[in-house]
PDB file of N, CA and C in Angstrom:
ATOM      1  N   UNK A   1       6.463   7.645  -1.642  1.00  0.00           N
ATOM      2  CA  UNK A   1       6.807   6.294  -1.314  1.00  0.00           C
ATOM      3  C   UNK A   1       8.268   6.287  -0.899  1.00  0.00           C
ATOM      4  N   UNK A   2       8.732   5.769   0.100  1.00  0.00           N
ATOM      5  CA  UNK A   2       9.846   5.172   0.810  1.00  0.00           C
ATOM      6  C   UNK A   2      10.255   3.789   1.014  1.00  0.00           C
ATOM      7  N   UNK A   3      11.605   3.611   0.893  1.00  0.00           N
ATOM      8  CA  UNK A   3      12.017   2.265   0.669  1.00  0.00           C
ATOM      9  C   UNK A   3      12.722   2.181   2.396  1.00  0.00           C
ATOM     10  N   UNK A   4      12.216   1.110   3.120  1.00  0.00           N
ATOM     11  CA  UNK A   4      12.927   0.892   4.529  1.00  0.00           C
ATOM     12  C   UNK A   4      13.915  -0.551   4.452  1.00  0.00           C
ATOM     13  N   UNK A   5      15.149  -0.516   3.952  1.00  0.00           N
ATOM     14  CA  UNK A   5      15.537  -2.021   3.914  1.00  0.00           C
ATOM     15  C   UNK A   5      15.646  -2.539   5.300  1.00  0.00           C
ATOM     16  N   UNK A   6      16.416  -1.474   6.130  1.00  0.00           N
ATOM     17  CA  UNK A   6      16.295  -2.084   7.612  1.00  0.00           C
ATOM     18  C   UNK A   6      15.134  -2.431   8.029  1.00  0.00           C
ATOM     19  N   UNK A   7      14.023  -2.492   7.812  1.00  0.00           N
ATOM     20  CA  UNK A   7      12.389  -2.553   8.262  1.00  0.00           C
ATOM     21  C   UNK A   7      12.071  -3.532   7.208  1.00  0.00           C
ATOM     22  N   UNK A   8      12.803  -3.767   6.008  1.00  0.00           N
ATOM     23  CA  UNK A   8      12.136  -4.697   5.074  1.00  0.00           C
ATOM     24  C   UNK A   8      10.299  -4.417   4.757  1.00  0.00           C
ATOM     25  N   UNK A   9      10.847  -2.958   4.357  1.00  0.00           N
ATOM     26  CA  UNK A   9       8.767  -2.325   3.924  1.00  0.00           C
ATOM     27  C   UNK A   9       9.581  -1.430   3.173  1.00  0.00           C
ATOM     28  N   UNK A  10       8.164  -0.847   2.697  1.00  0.00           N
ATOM     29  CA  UNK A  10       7.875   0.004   1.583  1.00  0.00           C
ATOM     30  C   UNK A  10       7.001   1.078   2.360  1.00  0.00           C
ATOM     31  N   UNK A  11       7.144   2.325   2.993  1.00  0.00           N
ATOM     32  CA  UNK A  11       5.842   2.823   3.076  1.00  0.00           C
ATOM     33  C   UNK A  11       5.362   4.210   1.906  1.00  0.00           C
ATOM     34  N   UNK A  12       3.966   4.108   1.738  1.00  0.00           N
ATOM     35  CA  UNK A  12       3.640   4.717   0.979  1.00  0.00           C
ATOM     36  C   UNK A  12       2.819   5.803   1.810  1.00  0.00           C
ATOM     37  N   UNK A  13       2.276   6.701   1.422  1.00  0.00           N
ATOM     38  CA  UNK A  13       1.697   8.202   2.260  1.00  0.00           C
ATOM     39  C   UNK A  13       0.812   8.671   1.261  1.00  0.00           C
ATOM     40  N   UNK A  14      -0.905   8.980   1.620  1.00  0.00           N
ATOM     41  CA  UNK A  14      -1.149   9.137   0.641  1.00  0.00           C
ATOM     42  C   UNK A  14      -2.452  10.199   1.595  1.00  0.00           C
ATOM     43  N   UNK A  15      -2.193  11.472   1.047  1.00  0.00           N
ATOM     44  CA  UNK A  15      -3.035  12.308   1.635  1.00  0.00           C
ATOM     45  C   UNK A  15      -3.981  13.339   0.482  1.00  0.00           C
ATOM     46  N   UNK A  16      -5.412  14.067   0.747  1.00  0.00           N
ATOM     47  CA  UNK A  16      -6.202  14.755  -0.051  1.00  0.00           C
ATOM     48  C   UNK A  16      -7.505  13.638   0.002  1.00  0.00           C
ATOM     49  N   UNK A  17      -7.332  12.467   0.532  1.00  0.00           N
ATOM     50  CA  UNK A  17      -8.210  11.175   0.239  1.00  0.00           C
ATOM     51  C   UNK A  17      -9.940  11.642   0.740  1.00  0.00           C
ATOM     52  N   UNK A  18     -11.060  10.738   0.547  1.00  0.00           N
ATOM     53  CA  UNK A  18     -12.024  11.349   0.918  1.00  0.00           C
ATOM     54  C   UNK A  18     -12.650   9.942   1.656  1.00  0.00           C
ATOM     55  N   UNK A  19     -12.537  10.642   2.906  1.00  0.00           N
ATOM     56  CA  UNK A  19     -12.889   9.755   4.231  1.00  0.00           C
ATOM     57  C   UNK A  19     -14.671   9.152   3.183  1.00  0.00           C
ATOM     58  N   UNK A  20     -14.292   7.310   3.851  1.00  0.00           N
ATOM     59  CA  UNK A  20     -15.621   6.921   3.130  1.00  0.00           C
ATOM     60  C   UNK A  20     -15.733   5.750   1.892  1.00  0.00           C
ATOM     61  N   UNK A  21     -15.100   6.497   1.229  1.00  0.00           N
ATOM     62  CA  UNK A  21     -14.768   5.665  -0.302  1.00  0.00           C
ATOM     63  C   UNK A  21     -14.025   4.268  -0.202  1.00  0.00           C
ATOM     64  N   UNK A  22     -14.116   3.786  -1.131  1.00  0.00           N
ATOM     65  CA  UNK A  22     -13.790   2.471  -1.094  1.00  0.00           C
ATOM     66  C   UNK A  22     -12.078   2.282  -2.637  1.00  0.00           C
ATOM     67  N   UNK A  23     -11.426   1.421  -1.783  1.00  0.00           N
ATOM     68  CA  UNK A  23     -10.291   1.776  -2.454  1.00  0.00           C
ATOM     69  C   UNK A  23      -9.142   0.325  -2.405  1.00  0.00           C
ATOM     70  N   UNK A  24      -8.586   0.286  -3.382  1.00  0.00           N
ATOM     71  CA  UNK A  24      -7.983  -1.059  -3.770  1.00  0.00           C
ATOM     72  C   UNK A  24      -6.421   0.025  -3.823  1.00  0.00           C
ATOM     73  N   UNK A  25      -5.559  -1.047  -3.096  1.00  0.00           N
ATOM     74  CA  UNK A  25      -4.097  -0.789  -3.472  1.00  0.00           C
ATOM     75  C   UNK A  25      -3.249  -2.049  -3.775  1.00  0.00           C
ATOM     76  N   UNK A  26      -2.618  -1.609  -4.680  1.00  0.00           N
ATOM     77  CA  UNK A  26      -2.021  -2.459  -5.982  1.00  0.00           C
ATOM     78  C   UNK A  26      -0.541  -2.092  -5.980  1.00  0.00           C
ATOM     79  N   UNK A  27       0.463  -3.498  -5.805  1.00  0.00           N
ATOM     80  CA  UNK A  27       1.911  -3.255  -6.580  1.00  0.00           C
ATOM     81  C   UNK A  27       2.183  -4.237  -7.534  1.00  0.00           C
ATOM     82  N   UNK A  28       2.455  -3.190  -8.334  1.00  0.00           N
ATOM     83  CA  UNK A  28       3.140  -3.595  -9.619  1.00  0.00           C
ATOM     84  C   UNK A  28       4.501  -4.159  -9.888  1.00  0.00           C
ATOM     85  N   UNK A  29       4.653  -5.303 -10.545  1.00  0.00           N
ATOM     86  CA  UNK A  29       5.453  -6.052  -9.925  1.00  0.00           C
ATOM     87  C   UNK A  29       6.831  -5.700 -11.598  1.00  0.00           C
ATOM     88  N   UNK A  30       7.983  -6.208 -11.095  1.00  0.00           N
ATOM     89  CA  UNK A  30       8.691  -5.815 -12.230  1.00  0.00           C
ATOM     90  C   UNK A  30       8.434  -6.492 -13.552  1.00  0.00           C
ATOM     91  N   UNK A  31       7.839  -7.633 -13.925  1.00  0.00           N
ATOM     92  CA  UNK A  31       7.237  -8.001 -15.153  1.00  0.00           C
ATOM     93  C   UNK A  31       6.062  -7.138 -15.584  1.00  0.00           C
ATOM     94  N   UNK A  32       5.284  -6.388 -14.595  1.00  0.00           N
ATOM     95  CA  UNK A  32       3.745  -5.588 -15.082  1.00  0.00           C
ATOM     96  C   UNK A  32       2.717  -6.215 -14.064  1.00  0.00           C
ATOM     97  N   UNK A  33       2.737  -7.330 -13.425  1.00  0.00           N
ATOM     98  CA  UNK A  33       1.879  -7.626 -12.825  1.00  0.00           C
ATOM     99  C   UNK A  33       1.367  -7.423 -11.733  1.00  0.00           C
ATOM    100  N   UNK A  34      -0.187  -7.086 -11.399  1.00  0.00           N
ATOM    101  CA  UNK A  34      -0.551  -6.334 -10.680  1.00  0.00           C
ATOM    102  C   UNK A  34      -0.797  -7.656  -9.251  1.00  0.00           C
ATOM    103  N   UNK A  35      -0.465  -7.145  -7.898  1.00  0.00           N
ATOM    104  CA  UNK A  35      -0.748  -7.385  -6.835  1.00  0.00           C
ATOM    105  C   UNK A  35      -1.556  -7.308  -5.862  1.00  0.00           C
ATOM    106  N   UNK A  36      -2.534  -6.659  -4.978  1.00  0.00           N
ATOM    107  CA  UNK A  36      -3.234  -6.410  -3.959  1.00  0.00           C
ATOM    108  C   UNK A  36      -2.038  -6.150  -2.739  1.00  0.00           C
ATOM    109  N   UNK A  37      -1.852  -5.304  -1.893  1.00  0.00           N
ATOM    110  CA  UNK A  37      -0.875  -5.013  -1.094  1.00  0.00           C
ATOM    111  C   UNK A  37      -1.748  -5.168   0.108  1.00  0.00           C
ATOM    112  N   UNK A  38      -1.300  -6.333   0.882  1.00  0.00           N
ATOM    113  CA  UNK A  38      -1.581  -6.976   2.307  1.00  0.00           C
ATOM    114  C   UNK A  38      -1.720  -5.601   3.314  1.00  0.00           C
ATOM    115  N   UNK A  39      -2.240  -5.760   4.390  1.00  0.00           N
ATOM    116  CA  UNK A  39      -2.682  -4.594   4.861  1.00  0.00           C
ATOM    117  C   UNK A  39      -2.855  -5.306   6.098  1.00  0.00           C
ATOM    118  N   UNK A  40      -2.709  -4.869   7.772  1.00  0.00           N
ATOM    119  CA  UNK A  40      -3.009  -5.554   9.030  1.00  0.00           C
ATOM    120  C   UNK A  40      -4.321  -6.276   8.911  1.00  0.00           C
ATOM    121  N   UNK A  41      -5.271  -5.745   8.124  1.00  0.00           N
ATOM    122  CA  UNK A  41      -6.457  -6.264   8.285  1.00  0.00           C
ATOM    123  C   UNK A  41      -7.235  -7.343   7.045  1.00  0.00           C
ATOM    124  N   UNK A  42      -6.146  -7.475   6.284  1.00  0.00           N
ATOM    125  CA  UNK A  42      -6.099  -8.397   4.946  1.00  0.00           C
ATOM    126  C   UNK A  42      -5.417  -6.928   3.728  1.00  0.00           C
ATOM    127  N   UNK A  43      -6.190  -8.141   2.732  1.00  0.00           N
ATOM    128  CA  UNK A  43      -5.888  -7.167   1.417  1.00  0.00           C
ATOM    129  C   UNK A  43      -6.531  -5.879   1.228  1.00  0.00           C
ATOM    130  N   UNK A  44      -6.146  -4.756   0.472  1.00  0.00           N
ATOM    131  CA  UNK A  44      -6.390  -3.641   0.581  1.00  0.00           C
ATOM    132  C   UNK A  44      -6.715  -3.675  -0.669  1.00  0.00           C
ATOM    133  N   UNK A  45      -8.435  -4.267  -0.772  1.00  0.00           N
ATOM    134  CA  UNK A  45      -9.534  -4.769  -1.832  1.00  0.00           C
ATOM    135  C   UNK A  45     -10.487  -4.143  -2.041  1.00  0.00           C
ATOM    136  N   UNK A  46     -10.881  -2.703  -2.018  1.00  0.00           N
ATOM    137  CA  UNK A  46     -12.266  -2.213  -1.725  1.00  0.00           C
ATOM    138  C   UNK A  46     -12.159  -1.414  -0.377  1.00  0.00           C
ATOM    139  N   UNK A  47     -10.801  -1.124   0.175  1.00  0.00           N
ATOM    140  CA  UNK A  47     -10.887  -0.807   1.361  1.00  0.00           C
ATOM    141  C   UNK A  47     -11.391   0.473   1.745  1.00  0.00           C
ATOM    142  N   UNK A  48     -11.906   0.631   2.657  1.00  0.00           N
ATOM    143  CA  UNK A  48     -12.727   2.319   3.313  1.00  0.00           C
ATOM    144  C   UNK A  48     -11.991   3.206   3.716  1.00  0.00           C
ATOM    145  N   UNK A  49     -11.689   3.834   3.187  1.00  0.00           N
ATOM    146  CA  UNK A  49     -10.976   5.281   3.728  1.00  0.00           C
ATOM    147  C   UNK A  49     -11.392   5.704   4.465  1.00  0.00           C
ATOM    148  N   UNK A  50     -10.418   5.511   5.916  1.00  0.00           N
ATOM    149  CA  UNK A  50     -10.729   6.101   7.194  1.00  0.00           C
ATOM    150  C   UNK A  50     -10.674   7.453   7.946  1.00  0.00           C
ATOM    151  N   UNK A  51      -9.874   7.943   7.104  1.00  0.00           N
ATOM    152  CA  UNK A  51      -9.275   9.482   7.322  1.00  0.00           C
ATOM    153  C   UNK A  51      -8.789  10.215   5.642  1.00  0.00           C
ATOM    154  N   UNK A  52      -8.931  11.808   5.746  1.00  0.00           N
ATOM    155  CA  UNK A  52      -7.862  12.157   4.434  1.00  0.00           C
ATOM    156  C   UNK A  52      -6.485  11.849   4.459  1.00  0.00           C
ATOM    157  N   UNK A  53      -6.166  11.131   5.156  1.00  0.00           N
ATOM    158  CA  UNK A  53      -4.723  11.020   5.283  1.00  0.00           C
ATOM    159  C   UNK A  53      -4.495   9.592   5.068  1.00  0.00           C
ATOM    160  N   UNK A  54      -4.110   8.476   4.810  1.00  0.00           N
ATOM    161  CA  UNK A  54      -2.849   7.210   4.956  1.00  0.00           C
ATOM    162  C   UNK A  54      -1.381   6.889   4.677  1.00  0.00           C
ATOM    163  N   UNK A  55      -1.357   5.940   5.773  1.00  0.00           N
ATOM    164  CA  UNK A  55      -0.142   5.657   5.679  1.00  0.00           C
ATOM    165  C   UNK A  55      -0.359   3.934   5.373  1.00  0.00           C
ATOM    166  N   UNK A  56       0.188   3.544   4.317  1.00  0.00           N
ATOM    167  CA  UNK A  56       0.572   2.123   4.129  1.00  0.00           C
ATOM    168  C   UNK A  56       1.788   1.611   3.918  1.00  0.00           C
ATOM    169  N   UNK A  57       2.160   0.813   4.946  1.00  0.00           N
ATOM    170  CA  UNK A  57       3.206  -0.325   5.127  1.00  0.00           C
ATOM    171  C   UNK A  57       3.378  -1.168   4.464  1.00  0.00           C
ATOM    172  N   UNK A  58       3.937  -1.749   3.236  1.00  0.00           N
ATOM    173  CA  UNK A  58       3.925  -3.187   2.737  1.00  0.00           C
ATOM    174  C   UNK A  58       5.283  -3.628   2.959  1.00  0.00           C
ATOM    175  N   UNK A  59       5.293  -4.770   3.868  1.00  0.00           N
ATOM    176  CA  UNK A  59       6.019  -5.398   4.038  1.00  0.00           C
ATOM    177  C   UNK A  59       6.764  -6.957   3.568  1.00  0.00           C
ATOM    178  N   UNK A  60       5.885  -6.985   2.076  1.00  0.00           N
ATOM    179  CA  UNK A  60       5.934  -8.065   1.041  1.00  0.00           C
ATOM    180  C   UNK A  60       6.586  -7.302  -0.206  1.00  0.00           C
ATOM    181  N   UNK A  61       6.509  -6.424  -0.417  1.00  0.00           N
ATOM    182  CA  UNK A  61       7.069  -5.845  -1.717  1.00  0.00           C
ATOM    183  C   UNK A  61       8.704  -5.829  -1.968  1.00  0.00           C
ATOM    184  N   UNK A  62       9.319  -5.988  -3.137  1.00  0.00           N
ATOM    185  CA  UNK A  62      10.415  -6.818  -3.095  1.00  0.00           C
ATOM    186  C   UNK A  62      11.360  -4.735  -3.243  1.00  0.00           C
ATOM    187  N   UNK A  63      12.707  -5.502  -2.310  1.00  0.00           N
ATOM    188  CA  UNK A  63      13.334  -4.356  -2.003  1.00  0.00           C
ATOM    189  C   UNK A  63      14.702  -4.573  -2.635  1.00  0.00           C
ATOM    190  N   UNK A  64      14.626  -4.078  -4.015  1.00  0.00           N
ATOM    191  CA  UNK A  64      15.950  -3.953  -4.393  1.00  0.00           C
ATOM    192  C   UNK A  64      16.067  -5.103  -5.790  1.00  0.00           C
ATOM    193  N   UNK A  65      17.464  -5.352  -6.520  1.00  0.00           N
ATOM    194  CA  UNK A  65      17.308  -5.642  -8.071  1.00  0.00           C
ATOM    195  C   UNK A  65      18.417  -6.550  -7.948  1.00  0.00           C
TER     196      UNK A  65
END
């Protein structure tokens, strides 16, 4: 995971994945609370793994304290 302040995102990289499966991504927020991380195509709720490889952008996740 990478922090872009000039880009105001977060990207995360997540490779070994198995094209197919269904998959929820979650940020955790600084109290504990869990999120759903917005995705071009909505929330990333069950989503299908398209390749062994991703890359996710969140561009809502808070950058910095």
């Amino acid at each position: 995971m990478e922090a872009f302040s000039s880009q105001a995102m977060v990207q995360l990289i997540l490779r070994e994945l198995t094209p197919g499966q269904l998959m929820p991504v979650w940020r955790v927020t600084a109290d504990g609370a869990r999120m759903l991380v917005r995705g071009p195509e909505g929330l990333y709720d069950g989503y299908s793994i398209p390749a062994d490889s991703l890359v996710i952008e969140d561009y809502e996740a808070p950058l910095g304290a």
